[in-house]
Protein backbone atom coordinates (compact mmCIF):
# COMPACT_ATOMS: atom_id res chain seq x y z
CA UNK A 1 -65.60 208.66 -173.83
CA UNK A 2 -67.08 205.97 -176.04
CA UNK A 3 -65.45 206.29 -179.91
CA UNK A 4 -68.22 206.62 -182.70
CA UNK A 5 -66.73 203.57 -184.09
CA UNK A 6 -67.96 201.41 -180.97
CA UNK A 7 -71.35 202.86 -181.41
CA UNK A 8 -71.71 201.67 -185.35
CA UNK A 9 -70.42 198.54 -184.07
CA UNK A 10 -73.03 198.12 -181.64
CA UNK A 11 -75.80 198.96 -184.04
CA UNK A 12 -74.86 196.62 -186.15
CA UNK A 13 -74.52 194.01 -184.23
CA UNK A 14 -78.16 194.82 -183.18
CA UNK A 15 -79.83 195.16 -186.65
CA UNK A 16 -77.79 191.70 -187.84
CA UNK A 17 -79.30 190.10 -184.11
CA UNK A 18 -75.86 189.04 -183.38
CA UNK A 19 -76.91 188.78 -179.40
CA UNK A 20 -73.44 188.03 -178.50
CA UNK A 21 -71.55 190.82 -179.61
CA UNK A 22 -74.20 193.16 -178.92
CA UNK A 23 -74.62 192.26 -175.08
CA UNK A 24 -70.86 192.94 -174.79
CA UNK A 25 -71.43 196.11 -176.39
CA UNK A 26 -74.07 196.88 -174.16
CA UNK A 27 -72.16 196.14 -170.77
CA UNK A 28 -68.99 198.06 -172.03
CA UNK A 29 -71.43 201.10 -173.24
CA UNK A 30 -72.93 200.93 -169.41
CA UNK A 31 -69.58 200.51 -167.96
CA UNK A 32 -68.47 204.31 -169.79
CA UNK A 33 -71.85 206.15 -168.77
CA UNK A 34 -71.91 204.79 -165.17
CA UNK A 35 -68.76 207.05 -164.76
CA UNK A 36 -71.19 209.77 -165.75
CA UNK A 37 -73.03 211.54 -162.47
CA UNK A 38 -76.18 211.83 -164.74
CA UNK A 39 -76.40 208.03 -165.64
CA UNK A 40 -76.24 207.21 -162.09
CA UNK A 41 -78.93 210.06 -161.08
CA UNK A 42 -81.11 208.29 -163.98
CA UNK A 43 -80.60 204.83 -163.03
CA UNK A 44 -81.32 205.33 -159.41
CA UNK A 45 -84.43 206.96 -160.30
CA UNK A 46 -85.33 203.81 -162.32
CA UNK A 47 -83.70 200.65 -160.31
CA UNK A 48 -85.95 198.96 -157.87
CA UNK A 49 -84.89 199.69 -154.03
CA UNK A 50 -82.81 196.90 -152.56
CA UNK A 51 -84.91 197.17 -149.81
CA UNK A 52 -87.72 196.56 -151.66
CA UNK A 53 -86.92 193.17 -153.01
CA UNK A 54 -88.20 190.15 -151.04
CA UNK A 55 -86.70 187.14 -150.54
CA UNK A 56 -88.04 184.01 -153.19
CA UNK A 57 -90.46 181.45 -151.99
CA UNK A 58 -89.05 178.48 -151.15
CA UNK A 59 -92.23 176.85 -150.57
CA UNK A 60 -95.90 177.01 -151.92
CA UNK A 61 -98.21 179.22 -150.43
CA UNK A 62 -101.92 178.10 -149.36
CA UNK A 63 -104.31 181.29 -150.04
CA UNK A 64 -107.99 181.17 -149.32
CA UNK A 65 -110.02 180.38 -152.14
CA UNK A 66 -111.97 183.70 -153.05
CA UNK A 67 -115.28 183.59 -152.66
CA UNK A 68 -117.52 184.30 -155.47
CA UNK A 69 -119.76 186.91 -155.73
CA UNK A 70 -121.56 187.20 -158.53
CA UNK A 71 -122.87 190.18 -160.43
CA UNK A 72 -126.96 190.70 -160.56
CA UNK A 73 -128.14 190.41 -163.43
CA UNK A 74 -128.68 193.19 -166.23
CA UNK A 75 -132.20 192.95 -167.03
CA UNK A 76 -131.78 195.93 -169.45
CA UNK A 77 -129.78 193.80 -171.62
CA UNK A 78 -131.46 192.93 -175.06
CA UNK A 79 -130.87 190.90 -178.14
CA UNK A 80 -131.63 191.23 -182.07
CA UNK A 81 -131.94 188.02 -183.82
CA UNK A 82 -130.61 188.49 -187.29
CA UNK A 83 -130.19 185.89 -190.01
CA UNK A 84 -126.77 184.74 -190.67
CA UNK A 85 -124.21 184.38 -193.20
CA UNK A 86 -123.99 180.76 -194.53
């Protein structure tokens, strides 16, 4: 598995913000638990269907403008005048 060593490592190089280091760290951490049944139950519980991702735009898109519809009015609605701070 993953030596305790490797896992100070990797905190460090996350508290110090040394992005580098600690994305390697990251990938070779996910590269040791994807051997692990559980991480790949987890992740496929959590990762976005293939077959749900659509292809990009490669064009704009003209939508109908929305019409607007305002609310009525709340005639219930009141205000205090108050005198204000200077």
């Amino acid at each position: 598995m993953w030596r305790s060593s490797n896992i100070v490592r990797l905190e460090r190089d996350v508290q110090t913000s040394n992005t580098t280091q600690a994305a390697r760290g990251v990938v070779v951490l996910r590269n040791v638990l994807v051997r692990l049944p559980a991480f790949r139950e987890g992740l496929a519980e959590i990762r976005t269907p293939s077959e749900l991702i659509a292809e990009p735009f490669n064009r704009f898109l003209k939508l109908a403008q929305p019409t607007s519809r305002p609310s009525p009015a709340d005639e219930s609605l009141t205000f205090v005048s108050r005198a204000g701070r200077a």
